[in-house]
N, C-alpha and C. Protein backbone atom coordinates (compact mmCIF):
# COMPACT_ATOMS: atom_id res chain seq x y z
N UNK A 1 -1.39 -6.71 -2.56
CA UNK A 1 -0.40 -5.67 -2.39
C UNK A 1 0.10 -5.14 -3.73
N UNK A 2 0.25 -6.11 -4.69
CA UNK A 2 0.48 -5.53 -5.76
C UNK A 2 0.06 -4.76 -6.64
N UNK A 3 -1.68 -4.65 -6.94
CA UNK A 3 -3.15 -3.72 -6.78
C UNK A 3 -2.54 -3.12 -6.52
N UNK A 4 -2.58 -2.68 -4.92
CA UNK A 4 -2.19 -1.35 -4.21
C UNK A 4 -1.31 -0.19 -5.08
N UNK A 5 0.18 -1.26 -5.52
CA UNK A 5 1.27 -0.40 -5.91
C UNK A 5 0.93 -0.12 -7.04
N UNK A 6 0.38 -0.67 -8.15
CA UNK A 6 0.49 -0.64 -9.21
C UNK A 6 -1.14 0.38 -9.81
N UNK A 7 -1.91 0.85 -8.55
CA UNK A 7 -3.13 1.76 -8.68
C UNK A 7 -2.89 2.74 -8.34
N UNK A 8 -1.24 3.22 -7.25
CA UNK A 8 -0.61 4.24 -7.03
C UNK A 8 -0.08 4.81 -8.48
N UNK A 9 0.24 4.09 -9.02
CA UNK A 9 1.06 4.21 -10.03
C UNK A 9 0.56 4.72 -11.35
N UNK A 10 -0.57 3.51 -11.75
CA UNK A 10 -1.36 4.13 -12.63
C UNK A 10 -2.26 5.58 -12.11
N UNK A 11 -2.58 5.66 -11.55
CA UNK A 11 -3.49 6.97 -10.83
C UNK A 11 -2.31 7.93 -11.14
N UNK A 12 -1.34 8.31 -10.29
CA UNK A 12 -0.46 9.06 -10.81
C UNK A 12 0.41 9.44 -12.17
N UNK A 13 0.23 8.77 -13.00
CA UNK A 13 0.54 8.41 -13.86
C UNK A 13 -0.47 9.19 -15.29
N UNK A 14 -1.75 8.82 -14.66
CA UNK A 14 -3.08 9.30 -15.29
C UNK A 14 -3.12 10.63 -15.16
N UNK A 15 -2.74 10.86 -13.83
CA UNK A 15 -3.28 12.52 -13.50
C UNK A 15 -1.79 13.38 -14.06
N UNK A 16 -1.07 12.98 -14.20
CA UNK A 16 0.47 13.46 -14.53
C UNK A 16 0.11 14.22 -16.13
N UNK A 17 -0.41 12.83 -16.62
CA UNK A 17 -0.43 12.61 -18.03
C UNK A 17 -1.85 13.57 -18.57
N UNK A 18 -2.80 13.94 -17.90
CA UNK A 18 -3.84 14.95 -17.71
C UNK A 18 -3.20 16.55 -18.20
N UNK A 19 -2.73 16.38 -16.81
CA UNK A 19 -2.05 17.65 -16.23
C UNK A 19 -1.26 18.47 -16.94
N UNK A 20 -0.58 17.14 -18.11
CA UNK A 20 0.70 17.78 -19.09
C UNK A 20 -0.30 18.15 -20.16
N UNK A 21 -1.35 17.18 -20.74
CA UNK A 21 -2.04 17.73 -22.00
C UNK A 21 -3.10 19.12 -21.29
N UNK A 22 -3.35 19.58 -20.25
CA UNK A 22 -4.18 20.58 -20.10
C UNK A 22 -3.18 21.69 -20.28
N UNK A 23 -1.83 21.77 -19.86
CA UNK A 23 -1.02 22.77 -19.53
C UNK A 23 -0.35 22.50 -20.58
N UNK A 24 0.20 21.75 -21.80
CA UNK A 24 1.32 21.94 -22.42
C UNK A 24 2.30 21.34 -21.93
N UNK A 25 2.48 20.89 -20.45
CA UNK A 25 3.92 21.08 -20.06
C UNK A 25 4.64 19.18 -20.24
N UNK A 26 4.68 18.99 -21.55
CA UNK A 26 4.98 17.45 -22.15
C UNK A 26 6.22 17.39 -20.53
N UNK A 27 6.41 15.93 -20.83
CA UNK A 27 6.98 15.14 -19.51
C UNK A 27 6.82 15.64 -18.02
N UNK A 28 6.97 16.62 -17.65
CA UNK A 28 7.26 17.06 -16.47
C UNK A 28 6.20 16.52 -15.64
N UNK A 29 4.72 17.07 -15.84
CA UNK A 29 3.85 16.31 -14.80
C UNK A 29 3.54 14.97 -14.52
N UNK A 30 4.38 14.19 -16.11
CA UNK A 30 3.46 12.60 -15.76
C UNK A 30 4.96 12.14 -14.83
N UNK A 31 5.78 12.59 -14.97
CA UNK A 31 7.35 12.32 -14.35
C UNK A 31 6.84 12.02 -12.86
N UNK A 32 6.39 13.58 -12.63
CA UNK A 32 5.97 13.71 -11.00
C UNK A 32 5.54 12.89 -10.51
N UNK A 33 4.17 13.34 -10.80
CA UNK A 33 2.91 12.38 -10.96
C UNK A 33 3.40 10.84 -10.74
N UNK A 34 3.73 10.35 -11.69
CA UNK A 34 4.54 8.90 -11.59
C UNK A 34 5.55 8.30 -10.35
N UNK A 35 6.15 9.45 -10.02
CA UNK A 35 7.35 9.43 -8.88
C UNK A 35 6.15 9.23 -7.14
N UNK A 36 5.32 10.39 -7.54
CA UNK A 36 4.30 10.43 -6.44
C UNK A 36 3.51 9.05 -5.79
N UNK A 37 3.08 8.93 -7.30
CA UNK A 37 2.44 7.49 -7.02
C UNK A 37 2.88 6.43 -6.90
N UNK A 38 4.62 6.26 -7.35
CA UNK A 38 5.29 5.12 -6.60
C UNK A 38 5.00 5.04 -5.38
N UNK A 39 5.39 6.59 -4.63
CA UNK A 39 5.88 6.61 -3.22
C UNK A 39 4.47 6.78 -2.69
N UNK A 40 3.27 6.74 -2.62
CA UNK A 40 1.85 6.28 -2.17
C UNK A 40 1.60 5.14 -2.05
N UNK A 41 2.27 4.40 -3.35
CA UNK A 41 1.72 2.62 -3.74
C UNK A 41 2.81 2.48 -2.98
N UNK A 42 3.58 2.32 -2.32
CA UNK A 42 4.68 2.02 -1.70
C UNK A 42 4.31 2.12 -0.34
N UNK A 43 3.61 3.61 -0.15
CA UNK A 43 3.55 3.24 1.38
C UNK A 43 2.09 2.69 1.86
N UNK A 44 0.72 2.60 0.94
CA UNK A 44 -0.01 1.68 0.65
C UNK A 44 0.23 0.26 1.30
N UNK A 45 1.38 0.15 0.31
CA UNK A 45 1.91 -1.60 0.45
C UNK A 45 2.18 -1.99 1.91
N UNK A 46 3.50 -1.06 2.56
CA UNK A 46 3.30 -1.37 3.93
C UNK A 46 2.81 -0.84 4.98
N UNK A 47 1.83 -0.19 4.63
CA UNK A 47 0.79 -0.35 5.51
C UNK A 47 -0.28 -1.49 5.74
N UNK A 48 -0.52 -1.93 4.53
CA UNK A 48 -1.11 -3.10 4.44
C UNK A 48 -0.83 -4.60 5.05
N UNK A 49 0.97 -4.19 4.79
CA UNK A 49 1.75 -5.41 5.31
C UNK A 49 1.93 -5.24 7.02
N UNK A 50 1.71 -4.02 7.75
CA UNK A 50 1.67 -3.55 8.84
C UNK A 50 0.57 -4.37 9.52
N UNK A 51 -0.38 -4.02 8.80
CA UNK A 51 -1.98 -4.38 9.37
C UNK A 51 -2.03 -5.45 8.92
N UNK A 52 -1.40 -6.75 8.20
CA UNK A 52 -1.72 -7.98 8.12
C UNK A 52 -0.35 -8.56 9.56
N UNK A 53 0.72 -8.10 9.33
CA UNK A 53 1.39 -8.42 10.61
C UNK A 53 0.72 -8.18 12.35
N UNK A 54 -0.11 -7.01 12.67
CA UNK A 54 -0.73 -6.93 13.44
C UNK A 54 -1.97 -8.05 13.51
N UNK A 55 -2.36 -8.07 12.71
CA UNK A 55 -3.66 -8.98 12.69
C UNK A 55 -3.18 -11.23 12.96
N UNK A 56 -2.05 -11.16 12.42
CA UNK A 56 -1.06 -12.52 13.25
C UNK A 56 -0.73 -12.53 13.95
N UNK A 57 -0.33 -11.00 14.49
CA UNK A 57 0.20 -11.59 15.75
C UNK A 57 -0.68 -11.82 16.72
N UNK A 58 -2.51 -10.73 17.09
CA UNK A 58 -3.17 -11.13 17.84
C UNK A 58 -3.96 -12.80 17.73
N UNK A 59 -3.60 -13.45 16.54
CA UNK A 59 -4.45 -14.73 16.01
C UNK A 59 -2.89 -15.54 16.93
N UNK A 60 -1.50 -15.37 16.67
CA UNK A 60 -0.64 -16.32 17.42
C UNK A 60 -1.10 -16.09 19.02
N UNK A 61 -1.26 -14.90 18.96
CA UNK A 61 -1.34 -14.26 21.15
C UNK A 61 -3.10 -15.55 21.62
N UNK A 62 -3.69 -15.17 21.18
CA UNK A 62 -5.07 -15.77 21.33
C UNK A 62 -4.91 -17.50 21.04
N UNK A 63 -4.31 -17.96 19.83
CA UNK A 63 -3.75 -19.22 19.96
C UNK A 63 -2.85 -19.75 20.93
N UNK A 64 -1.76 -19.23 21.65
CA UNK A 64 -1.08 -19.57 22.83
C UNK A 64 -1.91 -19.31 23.70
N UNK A 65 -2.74 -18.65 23.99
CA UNK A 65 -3.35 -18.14 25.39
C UNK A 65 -4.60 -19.52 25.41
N UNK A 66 -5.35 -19.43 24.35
CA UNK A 66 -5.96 -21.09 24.50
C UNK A 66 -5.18 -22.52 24.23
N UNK A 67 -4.27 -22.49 24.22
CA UNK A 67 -3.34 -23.66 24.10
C UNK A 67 -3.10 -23.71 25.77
N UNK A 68 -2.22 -22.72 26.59
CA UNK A 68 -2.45 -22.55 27.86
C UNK A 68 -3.37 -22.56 28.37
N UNK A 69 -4.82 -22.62 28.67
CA UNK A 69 -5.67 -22.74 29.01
C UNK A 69 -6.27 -24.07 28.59
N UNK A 70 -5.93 -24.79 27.67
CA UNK A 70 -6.19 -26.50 27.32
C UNK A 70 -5.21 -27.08 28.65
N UNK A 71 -3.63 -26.99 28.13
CA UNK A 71 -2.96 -27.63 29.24
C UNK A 71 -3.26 -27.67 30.65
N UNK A 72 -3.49 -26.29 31.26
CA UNK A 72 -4.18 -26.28 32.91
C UNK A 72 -5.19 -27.37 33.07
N UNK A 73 -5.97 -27.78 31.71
CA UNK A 73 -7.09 -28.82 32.37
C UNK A 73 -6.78 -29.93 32.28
């Protein structure tokens, strides 16, 4: 997860920092850029944390459901 945030970050960061030396326009694009890619690596992160919470809970559902199915026998 930390990858995630921190490739949002640099990526934006990169292209910010591009953007200002093609155009002239010192700070403003790597600012953006930077702000952008927090809020990507951020929602990156929980999405990731989304889809690892989904993925426990069907491994707990499938573990009780054969735990119940031991006891019946």
């Amino acid at each position: 997860m930390t990858i995630e945030m921190l490739a949002g970050i640099g990526v934006g960061g990169f292209i910010g920092w591009w953007m200002d030396k093609a155009l002239g326009t010192e700070p403003i694009f790597l600012l953006l850029m930077l702000v952008l890619g927090m809020g990507a690596g951020l929602m990156n992160s929980v999405r990731t944390v989304a889809e690892m919470r989904r993925k426990q809970d069907r491994l707990e559902a499938a573990r009780k459901s054969s735990d119940a199915a031991q006891d019946e026998e």
